[in-house]
Protein backbone atom coordinates (compact mmCIF):
# COMPACT_ATOMS: atom_id res chain seq x y z
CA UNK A 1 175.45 75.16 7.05
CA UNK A 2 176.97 75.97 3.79
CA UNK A 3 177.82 79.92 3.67
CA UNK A 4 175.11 81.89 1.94
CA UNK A 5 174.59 85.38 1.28
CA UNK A 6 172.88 86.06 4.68
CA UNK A 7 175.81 84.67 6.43
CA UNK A 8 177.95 87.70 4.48
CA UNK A 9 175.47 90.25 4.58
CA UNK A 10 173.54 90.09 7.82
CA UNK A 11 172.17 93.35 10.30
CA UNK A 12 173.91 94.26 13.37
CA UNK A 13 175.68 96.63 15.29
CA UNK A 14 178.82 98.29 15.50
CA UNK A 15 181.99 98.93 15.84
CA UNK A 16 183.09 95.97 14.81
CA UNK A 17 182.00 92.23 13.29
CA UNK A 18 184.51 90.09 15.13
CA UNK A 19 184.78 92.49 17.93
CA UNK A 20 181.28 93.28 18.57
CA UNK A 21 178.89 91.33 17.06
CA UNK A 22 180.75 87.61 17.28
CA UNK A 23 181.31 88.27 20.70
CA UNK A 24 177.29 89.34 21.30
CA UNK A 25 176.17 86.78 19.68
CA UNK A 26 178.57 83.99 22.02
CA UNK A 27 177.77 85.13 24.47
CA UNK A 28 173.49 85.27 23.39
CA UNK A 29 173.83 81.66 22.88
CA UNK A 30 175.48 80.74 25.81
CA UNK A 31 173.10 82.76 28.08
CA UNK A 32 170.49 80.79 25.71
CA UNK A 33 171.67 77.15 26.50
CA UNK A 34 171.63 78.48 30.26
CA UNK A 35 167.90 78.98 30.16
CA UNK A 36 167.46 76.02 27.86
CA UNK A 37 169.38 73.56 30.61
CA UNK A 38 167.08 75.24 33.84
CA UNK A 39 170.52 76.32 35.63
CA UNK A 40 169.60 79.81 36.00
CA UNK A 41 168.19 79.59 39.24
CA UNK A 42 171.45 78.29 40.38
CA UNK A 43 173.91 80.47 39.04
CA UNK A 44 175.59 82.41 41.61
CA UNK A 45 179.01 83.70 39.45
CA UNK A 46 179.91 84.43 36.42
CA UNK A 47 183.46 84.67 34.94
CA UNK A 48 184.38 85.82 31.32
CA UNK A 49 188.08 85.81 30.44
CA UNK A 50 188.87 87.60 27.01
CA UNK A 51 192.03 86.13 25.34
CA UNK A 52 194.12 88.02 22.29
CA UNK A 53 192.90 90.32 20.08
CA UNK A 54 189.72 90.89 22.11
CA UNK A 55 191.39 91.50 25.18
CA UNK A 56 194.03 93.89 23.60
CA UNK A 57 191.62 95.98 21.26
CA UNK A 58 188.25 95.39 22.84
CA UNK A 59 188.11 98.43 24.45
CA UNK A 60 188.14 100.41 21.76
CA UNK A 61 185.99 97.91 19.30
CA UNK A 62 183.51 97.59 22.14
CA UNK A 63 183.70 93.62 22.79
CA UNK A 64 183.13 94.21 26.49
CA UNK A 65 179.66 96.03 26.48
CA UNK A 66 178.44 93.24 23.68
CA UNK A 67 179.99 90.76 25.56
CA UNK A 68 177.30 91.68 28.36
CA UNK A 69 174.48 92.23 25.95
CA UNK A 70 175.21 89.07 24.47
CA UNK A 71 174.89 87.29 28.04
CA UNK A 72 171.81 89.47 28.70
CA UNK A 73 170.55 87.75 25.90
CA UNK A 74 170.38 90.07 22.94
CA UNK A 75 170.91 89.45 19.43
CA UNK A 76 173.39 91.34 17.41
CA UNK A 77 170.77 91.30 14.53
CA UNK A 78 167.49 92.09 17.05
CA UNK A 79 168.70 94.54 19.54
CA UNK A 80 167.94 98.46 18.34
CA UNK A 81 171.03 101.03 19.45
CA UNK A 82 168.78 102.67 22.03
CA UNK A 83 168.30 98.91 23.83
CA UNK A 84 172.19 98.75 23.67
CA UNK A 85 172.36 102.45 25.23
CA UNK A 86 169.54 101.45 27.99
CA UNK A 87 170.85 98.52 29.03
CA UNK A 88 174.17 99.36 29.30
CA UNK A 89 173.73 102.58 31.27
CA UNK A 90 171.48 100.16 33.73
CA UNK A 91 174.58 97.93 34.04
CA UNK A 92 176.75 100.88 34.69
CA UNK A 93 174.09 102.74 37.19
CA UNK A 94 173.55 99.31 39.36
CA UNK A 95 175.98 96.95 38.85
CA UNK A 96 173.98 93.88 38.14
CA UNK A 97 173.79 91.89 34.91
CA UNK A 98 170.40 90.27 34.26
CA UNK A 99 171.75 86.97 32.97
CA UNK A 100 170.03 85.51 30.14
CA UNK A 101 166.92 88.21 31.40
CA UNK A 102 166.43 89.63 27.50
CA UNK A 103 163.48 87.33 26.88
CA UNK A 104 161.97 86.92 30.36
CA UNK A 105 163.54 86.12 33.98
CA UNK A 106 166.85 86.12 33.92
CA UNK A 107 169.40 85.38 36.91
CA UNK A 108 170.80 88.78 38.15
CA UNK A 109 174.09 88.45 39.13
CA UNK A 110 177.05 91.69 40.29
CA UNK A 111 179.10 91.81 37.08
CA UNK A 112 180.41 94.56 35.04
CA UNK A 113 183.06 95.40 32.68
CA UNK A 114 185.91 95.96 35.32
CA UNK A 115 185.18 91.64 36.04
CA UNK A 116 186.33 90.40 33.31
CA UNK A 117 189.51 88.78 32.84
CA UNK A 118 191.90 90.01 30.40
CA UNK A 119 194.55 87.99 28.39
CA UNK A 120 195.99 89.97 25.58
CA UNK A 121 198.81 88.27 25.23
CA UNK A 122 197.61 84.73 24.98
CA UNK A 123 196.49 83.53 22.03
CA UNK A 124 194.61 80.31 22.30
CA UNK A 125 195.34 77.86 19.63
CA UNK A 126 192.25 77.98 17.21
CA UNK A 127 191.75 81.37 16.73
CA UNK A 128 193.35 84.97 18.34
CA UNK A 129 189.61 86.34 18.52
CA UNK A 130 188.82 83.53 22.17
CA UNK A 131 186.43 84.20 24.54
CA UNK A 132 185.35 81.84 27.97
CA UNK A 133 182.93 82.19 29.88
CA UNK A 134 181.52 80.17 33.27
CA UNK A 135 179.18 79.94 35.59
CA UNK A 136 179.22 78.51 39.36
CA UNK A 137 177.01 77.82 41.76
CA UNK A 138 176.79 79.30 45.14
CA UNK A 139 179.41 76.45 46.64
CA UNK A 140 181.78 77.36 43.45
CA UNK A 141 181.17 74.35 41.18
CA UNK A 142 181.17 75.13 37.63
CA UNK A 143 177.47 74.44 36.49
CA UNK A 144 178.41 74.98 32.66
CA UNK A 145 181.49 76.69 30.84
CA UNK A 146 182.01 77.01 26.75
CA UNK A 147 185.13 78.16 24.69
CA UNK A 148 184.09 80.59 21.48
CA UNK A 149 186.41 81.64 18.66
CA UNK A 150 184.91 84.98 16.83
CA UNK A 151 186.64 84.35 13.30
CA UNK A 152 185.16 87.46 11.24
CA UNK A 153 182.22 88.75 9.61
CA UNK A 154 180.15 87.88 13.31
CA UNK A 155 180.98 84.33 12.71
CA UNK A 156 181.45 82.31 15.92
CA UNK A 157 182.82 78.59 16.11
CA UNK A 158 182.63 76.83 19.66
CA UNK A 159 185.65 75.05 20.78
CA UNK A 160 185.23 71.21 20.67
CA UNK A 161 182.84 71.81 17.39
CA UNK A 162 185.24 72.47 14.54
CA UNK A 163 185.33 68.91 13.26
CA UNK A 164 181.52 68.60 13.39
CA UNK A 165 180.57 72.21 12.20
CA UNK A 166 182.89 71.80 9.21
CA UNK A 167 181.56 68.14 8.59
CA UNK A 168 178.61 69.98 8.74
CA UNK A 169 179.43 72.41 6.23
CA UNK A 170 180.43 69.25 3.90
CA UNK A 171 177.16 68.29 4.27
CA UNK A 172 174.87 71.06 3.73
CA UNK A 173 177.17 71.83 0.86
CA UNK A 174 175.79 68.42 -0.92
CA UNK A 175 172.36 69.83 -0.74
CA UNK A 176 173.70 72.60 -2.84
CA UNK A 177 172.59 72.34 -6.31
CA UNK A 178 175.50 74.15 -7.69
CA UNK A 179 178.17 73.98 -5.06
CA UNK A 180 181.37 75.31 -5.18
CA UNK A 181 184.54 76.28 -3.43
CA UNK A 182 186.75 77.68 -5.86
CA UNK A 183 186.75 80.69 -8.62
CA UNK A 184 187.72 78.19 -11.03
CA UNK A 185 184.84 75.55 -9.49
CA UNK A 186 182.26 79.00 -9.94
CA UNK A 187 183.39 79.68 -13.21
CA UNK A 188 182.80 75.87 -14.36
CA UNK A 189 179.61 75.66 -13.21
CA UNK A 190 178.64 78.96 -14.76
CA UNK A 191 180.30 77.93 -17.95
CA UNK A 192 177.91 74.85 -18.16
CA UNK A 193 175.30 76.30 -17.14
CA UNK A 194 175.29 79.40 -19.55
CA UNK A 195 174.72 81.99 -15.87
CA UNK A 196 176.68 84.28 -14.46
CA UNK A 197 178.06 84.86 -10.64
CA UNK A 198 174.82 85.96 -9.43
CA UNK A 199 172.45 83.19 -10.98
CA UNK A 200 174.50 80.46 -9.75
CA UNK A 201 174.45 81.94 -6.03
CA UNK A 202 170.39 82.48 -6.32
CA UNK A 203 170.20 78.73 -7.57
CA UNK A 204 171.92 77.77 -4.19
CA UNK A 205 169.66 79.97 -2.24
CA UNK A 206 166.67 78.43 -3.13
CA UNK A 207 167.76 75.39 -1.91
CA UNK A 208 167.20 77.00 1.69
CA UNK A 209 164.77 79.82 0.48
CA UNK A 210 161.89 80.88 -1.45
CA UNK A 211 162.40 83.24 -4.34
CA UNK A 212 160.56 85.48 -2.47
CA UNK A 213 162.28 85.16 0.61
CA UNK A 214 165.68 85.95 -1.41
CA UNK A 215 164.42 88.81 -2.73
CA UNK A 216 162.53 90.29 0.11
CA UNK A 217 165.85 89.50 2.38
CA UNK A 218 168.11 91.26 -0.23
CA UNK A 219 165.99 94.58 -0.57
CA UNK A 220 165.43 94.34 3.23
CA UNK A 221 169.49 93.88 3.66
CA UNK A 222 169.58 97.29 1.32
CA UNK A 223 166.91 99.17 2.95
CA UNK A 224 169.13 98.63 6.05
CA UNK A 225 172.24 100.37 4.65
CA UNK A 226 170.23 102.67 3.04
CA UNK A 227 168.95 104.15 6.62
CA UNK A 228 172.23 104.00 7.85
CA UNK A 229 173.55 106.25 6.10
CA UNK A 230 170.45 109.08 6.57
CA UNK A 231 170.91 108.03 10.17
CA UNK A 232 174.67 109.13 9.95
CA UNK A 233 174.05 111.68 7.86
CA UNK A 234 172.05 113.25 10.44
CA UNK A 235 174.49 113.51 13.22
CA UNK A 236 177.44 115.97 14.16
CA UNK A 237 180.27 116.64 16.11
CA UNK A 238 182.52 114.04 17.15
CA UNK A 239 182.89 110.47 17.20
CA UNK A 240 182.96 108.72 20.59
CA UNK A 241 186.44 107.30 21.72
CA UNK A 242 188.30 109.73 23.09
CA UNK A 243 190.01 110.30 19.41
CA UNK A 244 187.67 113.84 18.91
CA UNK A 245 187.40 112.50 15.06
CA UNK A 246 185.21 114.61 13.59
CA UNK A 247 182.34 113.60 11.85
CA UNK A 248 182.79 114.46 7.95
CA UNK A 249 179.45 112.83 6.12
CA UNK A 250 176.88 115.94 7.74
CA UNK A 251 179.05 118.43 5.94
CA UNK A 252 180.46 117.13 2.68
CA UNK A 253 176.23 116.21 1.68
CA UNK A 254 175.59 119.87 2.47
CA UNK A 255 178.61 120.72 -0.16
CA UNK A 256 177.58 118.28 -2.40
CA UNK A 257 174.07 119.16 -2.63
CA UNK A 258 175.02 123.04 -3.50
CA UNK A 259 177.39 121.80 -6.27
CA UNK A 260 175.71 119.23 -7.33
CA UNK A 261 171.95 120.00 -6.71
CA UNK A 262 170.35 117.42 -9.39
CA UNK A 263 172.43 114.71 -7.78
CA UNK A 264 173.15 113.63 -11.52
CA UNK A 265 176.23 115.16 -12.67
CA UNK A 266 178.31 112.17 -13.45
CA UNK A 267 181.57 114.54 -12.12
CA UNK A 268 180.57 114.39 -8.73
CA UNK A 269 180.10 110.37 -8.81
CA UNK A 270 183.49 109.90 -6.68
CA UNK A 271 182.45 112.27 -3.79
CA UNK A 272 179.00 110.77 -3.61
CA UNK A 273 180.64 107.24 -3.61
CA UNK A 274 183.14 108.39 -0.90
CA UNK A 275 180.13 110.38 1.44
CA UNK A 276 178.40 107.04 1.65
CA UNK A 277 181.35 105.36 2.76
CA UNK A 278 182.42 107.67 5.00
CA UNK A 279 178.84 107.89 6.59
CA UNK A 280 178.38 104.03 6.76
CA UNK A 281 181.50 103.71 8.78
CA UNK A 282 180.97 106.96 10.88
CA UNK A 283 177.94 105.45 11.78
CA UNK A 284 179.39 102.10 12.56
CA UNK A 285 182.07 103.53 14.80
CA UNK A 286 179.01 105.61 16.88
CA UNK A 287 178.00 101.83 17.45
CA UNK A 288 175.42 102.13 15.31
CA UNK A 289 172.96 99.62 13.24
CA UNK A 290 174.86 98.36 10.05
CA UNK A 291 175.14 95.64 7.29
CA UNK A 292 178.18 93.17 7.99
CA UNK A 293 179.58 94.00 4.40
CA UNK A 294 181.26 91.06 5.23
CA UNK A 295 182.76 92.77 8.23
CA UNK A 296 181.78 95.97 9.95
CA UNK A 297 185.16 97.62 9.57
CA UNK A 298 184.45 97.28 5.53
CA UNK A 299 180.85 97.97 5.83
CA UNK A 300 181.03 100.62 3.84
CA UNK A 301 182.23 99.71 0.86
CA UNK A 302 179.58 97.59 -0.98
CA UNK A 303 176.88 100.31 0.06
CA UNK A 304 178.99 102.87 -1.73
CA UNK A 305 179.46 100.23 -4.95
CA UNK A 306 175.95 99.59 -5.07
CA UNK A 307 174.92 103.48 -4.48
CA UNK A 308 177.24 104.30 -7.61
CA UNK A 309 175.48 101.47 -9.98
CA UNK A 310 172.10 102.09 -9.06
CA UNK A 311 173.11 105.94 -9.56
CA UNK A 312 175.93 106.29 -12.80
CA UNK A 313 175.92 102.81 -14.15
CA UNK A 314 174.21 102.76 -17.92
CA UNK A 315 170.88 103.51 -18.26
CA UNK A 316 170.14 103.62 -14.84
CA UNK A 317 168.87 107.18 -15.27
CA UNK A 318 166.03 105.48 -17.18
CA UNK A 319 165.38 103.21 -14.74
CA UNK A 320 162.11 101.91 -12.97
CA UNK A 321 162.13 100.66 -9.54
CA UNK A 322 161.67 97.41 -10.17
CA UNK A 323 164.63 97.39 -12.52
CA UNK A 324 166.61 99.26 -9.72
CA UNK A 325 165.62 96.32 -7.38
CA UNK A 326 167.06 93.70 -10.11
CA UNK A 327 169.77 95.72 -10.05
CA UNK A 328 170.35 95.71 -5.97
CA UNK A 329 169.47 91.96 -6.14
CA UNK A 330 171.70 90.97 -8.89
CA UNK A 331 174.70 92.64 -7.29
CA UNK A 332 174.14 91.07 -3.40
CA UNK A 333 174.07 88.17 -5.03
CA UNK A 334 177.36 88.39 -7.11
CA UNK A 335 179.10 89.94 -4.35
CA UNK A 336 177.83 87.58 -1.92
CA UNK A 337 179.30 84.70 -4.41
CA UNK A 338 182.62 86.14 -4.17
CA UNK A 339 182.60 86.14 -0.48
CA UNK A 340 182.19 82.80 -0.51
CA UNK A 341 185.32 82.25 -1.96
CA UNK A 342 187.20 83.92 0.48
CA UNK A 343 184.88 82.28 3.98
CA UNK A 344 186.12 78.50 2.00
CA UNK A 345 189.62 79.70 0.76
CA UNK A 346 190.91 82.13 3.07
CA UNK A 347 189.44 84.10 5.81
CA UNK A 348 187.50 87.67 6.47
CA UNK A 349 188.52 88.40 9.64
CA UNK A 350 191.38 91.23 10.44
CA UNK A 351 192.52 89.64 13.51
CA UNK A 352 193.66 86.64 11.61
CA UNK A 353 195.06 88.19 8.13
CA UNK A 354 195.03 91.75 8.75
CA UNK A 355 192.82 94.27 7.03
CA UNK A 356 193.64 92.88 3.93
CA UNK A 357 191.02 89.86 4.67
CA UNK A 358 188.03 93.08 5.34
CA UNK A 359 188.63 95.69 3.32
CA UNK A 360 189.80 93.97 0.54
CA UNK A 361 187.33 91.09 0.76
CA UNK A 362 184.88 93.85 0.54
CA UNK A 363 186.51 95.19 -2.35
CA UNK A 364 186.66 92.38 -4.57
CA UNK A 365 183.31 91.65 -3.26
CA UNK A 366 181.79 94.83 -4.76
CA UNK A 367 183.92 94.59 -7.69
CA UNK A 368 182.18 91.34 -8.89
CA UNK A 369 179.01 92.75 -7.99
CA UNK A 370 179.39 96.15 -10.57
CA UNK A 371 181.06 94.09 -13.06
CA UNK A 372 178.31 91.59 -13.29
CA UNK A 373 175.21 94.60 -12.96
CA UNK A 374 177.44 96.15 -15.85
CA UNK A 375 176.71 93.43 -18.04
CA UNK A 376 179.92 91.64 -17.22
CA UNK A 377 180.66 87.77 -18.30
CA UNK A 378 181.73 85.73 -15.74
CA UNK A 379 185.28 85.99 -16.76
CA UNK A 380 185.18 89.95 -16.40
CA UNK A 381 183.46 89.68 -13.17
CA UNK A 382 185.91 87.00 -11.33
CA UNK A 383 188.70 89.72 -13.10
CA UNK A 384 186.98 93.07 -11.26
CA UNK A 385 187.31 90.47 -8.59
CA UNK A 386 190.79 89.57 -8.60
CA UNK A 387 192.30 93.10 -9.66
CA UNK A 388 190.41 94.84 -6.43
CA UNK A 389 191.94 92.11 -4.55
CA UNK A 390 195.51 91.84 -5.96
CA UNK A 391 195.59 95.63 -4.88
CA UNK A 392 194.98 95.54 -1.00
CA UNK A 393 197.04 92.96 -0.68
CA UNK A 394 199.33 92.91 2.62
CA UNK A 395 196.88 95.65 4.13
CA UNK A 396 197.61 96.25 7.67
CA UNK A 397 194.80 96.57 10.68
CA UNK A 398 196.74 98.56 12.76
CA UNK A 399 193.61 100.85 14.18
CA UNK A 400 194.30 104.31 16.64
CA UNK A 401 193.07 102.97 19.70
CA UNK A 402 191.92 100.21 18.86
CA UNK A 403 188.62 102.28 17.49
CA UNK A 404 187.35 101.78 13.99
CA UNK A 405 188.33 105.15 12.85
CA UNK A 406 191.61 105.77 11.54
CA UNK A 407 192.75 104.58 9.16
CA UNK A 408 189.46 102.51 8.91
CA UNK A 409 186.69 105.29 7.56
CA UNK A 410 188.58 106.78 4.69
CA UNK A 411 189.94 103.22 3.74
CA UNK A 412 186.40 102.30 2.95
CA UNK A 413 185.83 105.26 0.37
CA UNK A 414 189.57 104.36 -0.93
CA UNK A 415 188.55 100.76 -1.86
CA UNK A 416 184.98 101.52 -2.65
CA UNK A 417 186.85 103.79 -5.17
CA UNK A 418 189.11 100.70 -5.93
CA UNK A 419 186.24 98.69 -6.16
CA UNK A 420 184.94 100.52 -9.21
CA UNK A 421 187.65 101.03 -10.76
CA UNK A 422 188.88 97.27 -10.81
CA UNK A 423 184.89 96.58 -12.24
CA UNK A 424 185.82 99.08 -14.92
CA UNK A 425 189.38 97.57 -15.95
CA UNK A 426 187.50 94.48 -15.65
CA UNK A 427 184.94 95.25 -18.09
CA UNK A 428 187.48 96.55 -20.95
CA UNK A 429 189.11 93.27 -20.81
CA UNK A 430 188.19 89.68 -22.55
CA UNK A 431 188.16 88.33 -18.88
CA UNK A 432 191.52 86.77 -19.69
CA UNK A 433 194.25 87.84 -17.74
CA UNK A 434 197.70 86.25 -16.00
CA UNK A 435 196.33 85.82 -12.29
CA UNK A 436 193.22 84.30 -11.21
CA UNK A 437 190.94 84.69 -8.61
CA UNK A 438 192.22 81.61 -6.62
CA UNK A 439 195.70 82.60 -6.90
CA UNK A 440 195.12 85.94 -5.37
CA UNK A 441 192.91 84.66 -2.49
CA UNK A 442 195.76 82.17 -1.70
CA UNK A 443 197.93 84.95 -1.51
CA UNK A 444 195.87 86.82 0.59
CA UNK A 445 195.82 84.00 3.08
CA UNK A 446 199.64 83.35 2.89
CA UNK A 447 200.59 86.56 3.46
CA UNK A 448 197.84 86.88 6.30
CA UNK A 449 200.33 83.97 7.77
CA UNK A 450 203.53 85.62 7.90
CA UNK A 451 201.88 89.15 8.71
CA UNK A 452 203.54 89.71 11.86
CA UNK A 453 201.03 89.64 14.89
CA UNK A 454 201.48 93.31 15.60
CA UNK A 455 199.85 94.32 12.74
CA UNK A 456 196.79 92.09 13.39
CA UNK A 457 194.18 94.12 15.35
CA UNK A 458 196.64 94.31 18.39
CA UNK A 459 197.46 97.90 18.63
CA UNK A 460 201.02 96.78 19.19
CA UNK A 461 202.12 98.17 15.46
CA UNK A 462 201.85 100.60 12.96
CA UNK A 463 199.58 103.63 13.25
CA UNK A 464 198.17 102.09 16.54
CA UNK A 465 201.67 103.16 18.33
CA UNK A 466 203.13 105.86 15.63
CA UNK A 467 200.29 108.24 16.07
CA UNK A 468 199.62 110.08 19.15
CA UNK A 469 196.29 109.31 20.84
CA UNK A 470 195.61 112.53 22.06
């Protein structure tokens, strides 16, 4: 299907999109075709091997626990955190993976974490983020085996299926009203069509959607981040991982809340902006429930974008709900059109082009989506855009750890802060301006390319091997 705004922004859990959630939901849908075919009852083994990045980092990003959820059956977008804390602590007490089991009788079968195979330093050829899994039956023939590549965001492609899913894609994109691949191609249609970012993008929605379902899905999606962070902002002490990072977001909204105790003075807007980021992506890293914002290692950006438009932006102080739901719909939408771009141009996941392709997706994401609930043209908005882009270029992901910590929670306040600021250099320009969208985005992906590998979520480079662990 053509990639919509609840392909960028969809509910799971953390630490990590490509890490966690691809790999839970591969392994949900192969445990799915399991019970589909009637082979459960004949499954006696199971093997997972783990090639790449998720072999060399997925301790630390948690691939191996979703990896069993996933074949337990759970959805990254269903299962709550204290299903993922049950079930895992059952697997650890006993042993015994209930194959498939999430939605009725499963096949219970001795597997744990220590089982899986582990190739970090084999990169198969589609993708660094592989994953295989296989089952046998008691005499050891292999009663069904399937290849997945998690390529970002908690996208998954299946090995054998890239020609058909992107012929696919081709496809569904023909049923678009408005299709398009390119800045330039957006920017066309919204010229002709006298709309901005965030009209076109609801025009293609309702090709799949109701206008109700759009806007209930979009409020839903913020309601989500919303609770995140007064989940996060709720807990203390120290992140899990063996780092002893302490949690931040607790203590800065007590500061804040003395010093600023309306919640209105437009000084404090920065340290607002940077608590919810911080608290987002404290919560992700607990393994909590997020937004993919389009990854969970950026998740906190666009929450933080949005929180500072619905809070400083113009007139917002006089605003009704209903206006500040326009407001949260308009900017998903823009955002969500600009993440587009970079899904069909380029790519979103930090395995493949470093962090560059999730923070600063997220970035320029946000960026569009203040710009255009600032009254932006289109010209200003695909600016904000490219300026929040052009200025994370050649970002490493180089985590501690391999734990979506450091550098990864402050970077999201840093571009969130970015964010705005490119939407506000944006929106004192024409929308003219030397480099485009496109041009940036190709960058982006060309430098991804030459990126050395070590500074690809591989913890063989950069702060992953400069800074002590403990």
């Amino acid at each position: 299907m053509a990639v919509g705004v609840f392909d960028l922004f969809s509910v799971g859990i953390g630490p990590s999109s490509s890490h966690t959630v691809g790999p839970m939901r591969a392994g949900a849908v192969f445990a799915g075709e399991l019970k589909d075919a009637g082979v459960l009852g004949s499954v006696a083994s199971l093997r997972v091997d783990l090639y790449g990045s998720l072999a060399a980092t997925g301790k630390g990003h948690g691939t191996f626990t979703a990896v069993l959820l996933g074949l337990e059956g759970y959805h990254p977008e269903l299962i709550l955190p204290e299903e993922v804390e049950e079930r895992l602590a059952a697997i650890a007490e006993t042993g015994v993976l209930n194959l498939a089991g999430a939605s009725g009788e499963g096949a219970e079968l001795p597997y744990a974490v220590e089982d899986m195979v582990l190739h970090p330093l084999t990169v198969l050829p589609r993708h660094t983020n592989g994953m295989k899994f296989a089952v046998s039956d008691a005499e050891g023939k292999v009663l069904r085996e399937a290849t997945f590549f998690s390529v970002g965001g908690g996208f998954i492609v299946r090995e054998g299926e890239e020609d058909a899913a992107l012929e696919d894609l081709e496809e569904s994109k023909k049923e678009l009203p408005l299709p398009f691949r390119t800045a330039a191609e957006l920017l066309g249609r919204c010229a002709s069509k006298g709309l901005g970012f965030s009209d076109i993008m609801f025009i293609n929605e309702r090709a799949s959607r109701s206008e109700e379902e759009i806007r209930a899905g979009l409020l839903h999606i913020w309601a989500v981040m919303e609770a995140c962070v007064e989940t996060s902002l709720k807990r203390e002490g120290v992140l899990p991982g063996g780092l002893r990072v302490r949690r931040r977001a607790p203590d800065w909204l007590e500061r804040l809340l003395k010093e600023d105790k309306d919640r209105n003075d437009p000084k404090y807007w920065q340290e607002w902006v940077n608590l919810i980021a911080l608290a987002v992506n404290e919560e992700n890293a607990t393994g909590g429930r997020v937004v993919t914002a389009p990854t969970n290692g950026a998740a906190g950006i666009i929450p933080a974008v949005l929180y500072y438009a619905l809070n400083y932006a113009p007139g917002m102080d006089q605003a009704t709900q209903a206006d500040r739901d326009d407001v949260v719909v308009k900017f998903l939408l823009a955002a969500g059109a600009v993440g587009v771009l970079y899904k069909e141009q380029a790519s979103i996941s930090g395995a493949e082009v470093g962090c560059q392709g999730e923070v600063g997706s997220a970035s320029s994401m946000a960026a569009a989506g203040l710009a255009e609930v600032m009254g932006g043209t289109p010209g200003q908005v695909e600016n904000a855009a490219e300026i929040a882009m052009e200025h994370n270029l050649g970002l490493t992901c180089d985590p501690i750890g391999g734990l979506v910590q450091i550098p990864c929670i402050e970077r999201n306040a840093i571009a969130a802060a970015k964010a705005i600021n490119a939407a506000k250099m944006a929106l004192w320009g024409d929308g003219t301006h030397r480099v485009s969208l496109d041009e940036v985005i190709v960058t982006m992906r060309e430098t991804g390319k030459d990126m050395s590998t070590k500074y690809k979520e591989t913890a063989m480079g950069g702060l992953a091997v400069n800074v002590v662990e403990c």
